[in-house]
Protein backbone atom coordinates (compact mmCIF):
# COMPACT_ATOMS: atom_id res chain seq x y z
CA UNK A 1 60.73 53.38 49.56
CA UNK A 2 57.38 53.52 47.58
CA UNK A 3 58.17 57.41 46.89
CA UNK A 4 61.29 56.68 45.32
CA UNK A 5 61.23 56.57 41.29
CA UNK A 6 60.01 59.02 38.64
CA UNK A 7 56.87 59.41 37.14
CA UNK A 8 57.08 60.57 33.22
CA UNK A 9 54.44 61.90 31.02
CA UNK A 10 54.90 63.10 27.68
CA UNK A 11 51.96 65.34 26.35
CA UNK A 12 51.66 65.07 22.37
CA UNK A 13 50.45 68.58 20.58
CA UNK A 14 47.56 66.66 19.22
CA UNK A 15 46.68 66.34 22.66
CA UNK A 16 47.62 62.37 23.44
CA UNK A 17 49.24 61.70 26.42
CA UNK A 18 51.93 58.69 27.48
CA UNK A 19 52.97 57.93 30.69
CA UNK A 20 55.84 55.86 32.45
CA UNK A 21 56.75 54.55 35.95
CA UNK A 22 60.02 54.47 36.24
CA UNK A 23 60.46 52.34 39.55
CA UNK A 24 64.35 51.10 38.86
CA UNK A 25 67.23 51.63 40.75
CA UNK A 26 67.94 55.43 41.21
CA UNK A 27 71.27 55.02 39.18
CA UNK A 28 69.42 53.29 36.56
CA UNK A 29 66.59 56.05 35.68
CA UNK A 30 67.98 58.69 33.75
CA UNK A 31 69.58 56.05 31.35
CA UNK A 32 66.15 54.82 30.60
CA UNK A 33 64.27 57.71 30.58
CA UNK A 34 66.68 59.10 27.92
CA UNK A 35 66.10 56.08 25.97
CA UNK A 36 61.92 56.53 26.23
CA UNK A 37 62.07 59.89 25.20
CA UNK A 38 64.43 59.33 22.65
CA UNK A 39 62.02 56.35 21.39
CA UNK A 40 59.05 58.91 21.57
CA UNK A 41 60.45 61.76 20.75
CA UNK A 42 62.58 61.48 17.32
CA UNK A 43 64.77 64.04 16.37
CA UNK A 44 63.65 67.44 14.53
CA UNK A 45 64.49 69.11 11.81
CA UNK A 46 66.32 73.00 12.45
CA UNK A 47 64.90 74.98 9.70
CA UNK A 48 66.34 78.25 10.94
CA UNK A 49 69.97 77.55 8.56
CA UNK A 50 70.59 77.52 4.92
CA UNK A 51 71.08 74.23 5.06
CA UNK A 52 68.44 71.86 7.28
CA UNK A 53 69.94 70.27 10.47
CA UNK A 54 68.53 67.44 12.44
CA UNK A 55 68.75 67.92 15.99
CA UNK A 56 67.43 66.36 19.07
CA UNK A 57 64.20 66.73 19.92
CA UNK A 58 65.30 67.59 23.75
CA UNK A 59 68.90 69.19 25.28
CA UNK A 60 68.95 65.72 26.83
CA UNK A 61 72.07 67.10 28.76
CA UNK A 62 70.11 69.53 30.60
CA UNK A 63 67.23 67.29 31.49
CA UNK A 64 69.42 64.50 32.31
CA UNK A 65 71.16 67.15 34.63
CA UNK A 66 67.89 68.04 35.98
CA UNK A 67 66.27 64.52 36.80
CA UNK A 68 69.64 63.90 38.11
CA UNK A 69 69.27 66.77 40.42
CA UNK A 70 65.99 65.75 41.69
CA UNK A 71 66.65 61.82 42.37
CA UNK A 72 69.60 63.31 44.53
CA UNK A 73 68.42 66.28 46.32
CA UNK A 74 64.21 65.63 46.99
CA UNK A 75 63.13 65.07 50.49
CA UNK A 76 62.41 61.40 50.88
CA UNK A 77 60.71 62.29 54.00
CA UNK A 78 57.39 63.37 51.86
CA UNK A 79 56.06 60.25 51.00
CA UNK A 80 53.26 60.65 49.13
CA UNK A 81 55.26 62.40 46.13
CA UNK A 82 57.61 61.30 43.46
CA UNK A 83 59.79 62.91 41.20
CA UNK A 84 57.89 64.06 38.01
CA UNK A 85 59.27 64.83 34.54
CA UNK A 86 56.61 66.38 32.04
CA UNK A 87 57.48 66.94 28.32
CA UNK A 88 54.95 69.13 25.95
CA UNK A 89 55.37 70.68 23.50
CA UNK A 90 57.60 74.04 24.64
CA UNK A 91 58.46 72.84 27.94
CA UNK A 92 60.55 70.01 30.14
CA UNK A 93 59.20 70.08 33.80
CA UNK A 94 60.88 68.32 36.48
CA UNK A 95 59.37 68.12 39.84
CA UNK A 96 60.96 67.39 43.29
CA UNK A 97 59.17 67.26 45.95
CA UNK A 98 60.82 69.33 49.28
CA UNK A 99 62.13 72.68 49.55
CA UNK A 100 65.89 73.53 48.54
CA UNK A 101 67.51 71.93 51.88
CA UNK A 102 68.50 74.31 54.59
CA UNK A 103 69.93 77.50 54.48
CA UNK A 104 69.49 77.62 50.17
CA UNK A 105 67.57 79.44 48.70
CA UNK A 106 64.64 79.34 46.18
CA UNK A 107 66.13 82.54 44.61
CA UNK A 108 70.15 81.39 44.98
CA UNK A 109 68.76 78.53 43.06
CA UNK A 110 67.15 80.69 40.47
CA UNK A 111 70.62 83.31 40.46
CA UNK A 112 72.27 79.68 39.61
CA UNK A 113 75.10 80.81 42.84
CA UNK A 114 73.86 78.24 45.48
CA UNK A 115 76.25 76.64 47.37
CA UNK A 116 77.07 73.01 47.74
CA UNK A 117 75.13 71.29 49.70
CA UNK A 118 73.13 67.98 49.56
CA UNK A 119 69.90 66.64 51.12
CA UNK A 120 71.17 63.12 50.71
CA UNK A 121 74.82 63.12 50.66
CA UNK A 122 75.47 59.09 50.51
CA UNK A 123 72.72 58.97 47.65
CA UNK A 124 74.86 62.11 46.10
CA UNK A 125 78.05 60.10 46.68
CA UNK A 126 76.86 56.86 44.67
CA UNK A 127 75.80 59.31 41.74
CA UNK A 128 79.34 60.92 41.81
CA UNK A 129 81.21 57.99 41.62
CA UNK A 130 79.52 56.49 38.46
CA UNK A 131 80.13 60.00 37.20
CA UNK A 132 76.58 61.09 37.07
CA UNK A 133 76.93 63.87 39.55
CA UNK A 134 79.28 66.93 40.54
CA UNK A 135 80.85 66.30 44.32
CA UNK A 136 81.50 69.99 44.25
CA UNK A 137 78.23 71.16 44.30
CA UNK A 138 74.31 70.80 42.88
CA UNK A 139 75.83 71.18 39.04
CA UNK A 140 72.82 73.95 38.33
CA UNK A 141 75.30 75.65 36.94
CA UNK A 142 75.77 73.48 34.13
CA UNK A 143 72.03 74.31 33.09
CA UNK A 144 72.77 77.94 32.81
CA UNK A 145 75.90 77.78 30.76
CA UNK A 146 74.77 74.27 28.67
CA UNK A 147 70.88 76.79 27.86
CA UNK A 148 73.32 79.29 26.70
CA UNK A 149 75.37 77.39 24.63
CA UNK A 150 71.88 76.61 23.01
CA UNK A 151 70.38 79.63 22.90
CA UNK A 152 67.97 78.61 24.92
CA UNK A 153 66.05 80.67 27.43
CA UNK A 154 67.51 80.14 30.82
CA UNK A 155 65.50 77.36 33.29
CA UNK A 156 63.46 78.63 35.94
CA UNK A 157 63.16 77.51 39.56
CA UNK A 158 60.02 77.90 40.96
CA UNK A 159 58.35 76.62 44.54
CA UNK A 160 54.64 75.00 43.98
CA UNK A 161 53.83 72.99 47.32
CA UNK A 162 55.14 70.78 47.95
CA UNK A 163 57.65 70.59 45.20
CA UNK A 164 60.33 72.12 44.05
CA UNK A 165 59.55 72.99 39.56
CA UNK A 166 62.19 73.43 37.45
CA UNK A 167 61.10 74.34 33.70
CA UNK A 168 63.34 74.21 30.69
CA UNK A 169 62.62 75.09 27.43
CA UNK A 170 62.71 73.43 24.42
CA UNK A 171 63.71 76.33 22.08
CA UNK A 172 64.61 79.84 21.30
CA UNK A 173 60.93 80.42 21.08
CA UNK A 174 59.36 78.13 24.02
CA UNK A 175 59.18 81.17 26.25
CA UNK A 176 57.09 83.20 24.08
CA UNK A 177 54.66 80.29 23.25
CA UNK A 178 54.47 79.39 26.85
CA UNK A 179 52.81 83.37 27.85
CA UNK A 180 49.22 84.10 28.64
CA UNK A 181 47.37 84.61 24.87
CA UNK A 182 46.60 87.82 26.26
CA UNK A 183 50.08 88.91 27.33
CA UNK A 184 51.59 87.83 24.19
CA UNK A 185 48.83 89.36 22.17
CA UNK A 186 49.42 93.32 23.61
CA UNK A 187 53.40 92.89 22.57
CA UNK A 188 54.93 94.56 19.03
CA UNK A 189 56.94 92.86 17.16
CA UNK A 190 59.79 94.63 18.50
CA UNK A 191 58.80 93.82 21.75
CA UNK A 192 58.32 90.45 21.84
CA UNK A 193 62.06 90.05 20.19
CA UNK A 194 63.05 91.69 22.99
CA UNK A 195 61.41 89.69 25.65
CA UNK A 196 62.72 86.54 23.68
CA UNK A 197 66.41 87.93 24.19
CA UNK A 198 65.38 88.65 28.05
CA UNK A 199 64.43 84.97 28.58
CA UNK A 200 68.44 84.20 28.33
CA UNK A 201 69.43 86.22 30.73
CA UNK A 202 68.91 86.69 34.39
CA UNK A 203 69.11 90.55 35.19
CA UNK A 204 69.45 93.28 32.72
CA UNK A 205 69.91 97.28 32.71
CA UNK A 206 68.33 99.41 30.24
CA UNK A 207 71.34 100.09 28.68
CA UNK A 208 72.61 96.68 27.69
CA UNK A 209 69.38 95.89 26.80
CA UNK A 210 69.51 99.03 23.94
CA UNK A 211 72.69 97.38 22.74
CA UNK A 212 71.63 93.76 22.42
CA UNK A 213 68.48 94.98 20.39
CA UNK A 214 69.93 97.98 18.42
CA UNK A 215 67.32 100.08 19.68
CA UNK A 216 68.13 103.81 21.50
CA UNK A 217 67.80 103.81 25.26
CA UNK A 218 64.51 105.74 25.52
CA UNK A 219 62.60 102.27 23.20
CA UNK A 220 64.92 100.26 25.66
CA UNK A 221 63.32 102.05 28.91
CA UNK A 222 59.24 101.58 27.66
CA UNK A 223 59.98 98.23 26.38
CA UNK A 224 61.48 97.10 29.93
CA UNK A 225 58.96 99.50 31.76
CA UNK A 226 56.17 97.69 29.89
CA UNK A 227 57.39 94.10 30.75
CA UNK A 228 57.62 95.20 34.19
CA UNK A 229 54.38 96.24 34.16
CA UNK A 230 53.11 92.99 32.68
CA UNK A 231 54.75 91.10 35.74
CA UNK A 232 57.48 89.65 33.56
CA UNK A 233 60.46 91.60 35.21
CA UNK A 234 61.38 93.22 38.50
CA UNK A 235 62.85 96.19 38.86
CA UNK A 236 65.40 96.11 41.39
CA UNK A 237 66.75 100.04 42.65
CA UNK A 238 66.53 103.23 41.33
CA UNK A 239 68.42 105.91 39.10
CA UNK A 240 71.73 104.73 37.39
CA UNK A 241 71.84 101.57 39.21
CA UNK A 242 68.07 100.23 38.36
CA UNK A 243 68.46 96.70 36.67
CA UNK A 244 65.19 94.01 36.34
CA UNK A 245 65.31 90.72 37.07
CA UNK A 246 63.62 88.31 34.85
CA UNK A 247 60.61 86.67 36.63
CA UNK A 248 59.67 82.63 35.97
CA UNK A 249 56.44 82.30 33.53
């Protein structure tokens, strides 16, 4: 099938750009693309400890996960679309094209609860038995707890036609970086710690909000009230039971 394969682009901050085909045998991609991007990419150095740490340039877990994911569960029935996987600077984006199959959910995807079920359930069982795949289920739910383990602000599942986006970040910081100029321009100091704490989680009430920052719960109300404003949360009911939902930048 000519819509089979990945497509990968990696897009340098001085503004170069590389691109791959990778047109292998679905079992054989994410192998290989780990090995380009670990070829293009070399590690980094974590400044943020007394004493500097090289790490990997990528959570190649999570965007191994993710590709995986995508060669399993796109709808081969759109053929003039491949899988995509875009690297910059802040950001992994993986692209498949379909919607979440029938009866899932764009926002079960995002909540990290949907259930098991797979588009191509042969394809699925091949990746399961080389132990490249959960049986149980779509294994999104390793992104959410491996992103946490990294501090990492959580992925986001979005729907741009005709593919399904998935964005990860590529540190604590990505989804600050990644805002309108504008947007991140009109936020305080205080504020923009905030949002950075907001990006791990996936709803939030006013009052655990106050506690994770150390603020009092009036700051914790205009900061959220603000950021709701600013279309990056969603308030969800009213009164003691009001919570916001995070939205996808």
């Amino acid at each position: 099938m000519r819509q089979a394969g990945l497509l990968g682009a990696i897009h340098y901050p001085n503004g170069e750009q590389e691109r791959k085909e990778f047109d292998e045998s679905a079992v054989m991609i994410p192998d290989l693309l780990e090995k380009w991007l670990r070829d293009k990419l070399p590690n980094v150095f974590d400044r943020s400890k007394m004493r500097r740490e090289e790490r990997p340039a990528l959570p190649f877990e999570m965007v191994r996960e993710a590709v995986v994911n995508a060669l399993i569960h796109r709808d081969y029935d759109i053929k003039g679309g491949k899988c995509q996987i875009v690297v910059t600077e802040e950001t992994i984006t993986v692209r498949s094209p379909g919607q979440p199959p029938h009866p899932i959910t764009l926002e079960q995807l995002q909540s990290f609860t949907a259930p098991m079920l797979s588009r191509n359930p042969e394809l699925h069982f091949v990746f399961a038995r080389m132990g490249m795949a959960e049986e149980q289920g779509l294994g999104i739910g390793s992104l959410r707890d491996r992103a946490r383990e990294l501090g990492l602000p959580l992925p986001r599942y979005t729907w741009d036609a005709p593919y399904l986006v998935l964005k990860l970040y590529r540190s604590a910081e990505a989804a600050q970086r990644v805002m309108a100029p504008d947007t991140l321009e009109s936020l305080s100091k205080a504020e923009r710690k905030g949002w950075q704490w907001l990006t791990t989680q996936e709803t939030v009430t006013a009052i655990v909000y106050a506690a994770a920052l150390g603020i009092p719960k009036r700051t914790a109300l205009n900061h959220l009230k603000r950021f709701a404003a600013l279309g990056l949360l969603h308030r969800v009911g009213t009164g003691r039971s009001t919570k916001y939902e995070i939205i996808a930048l």
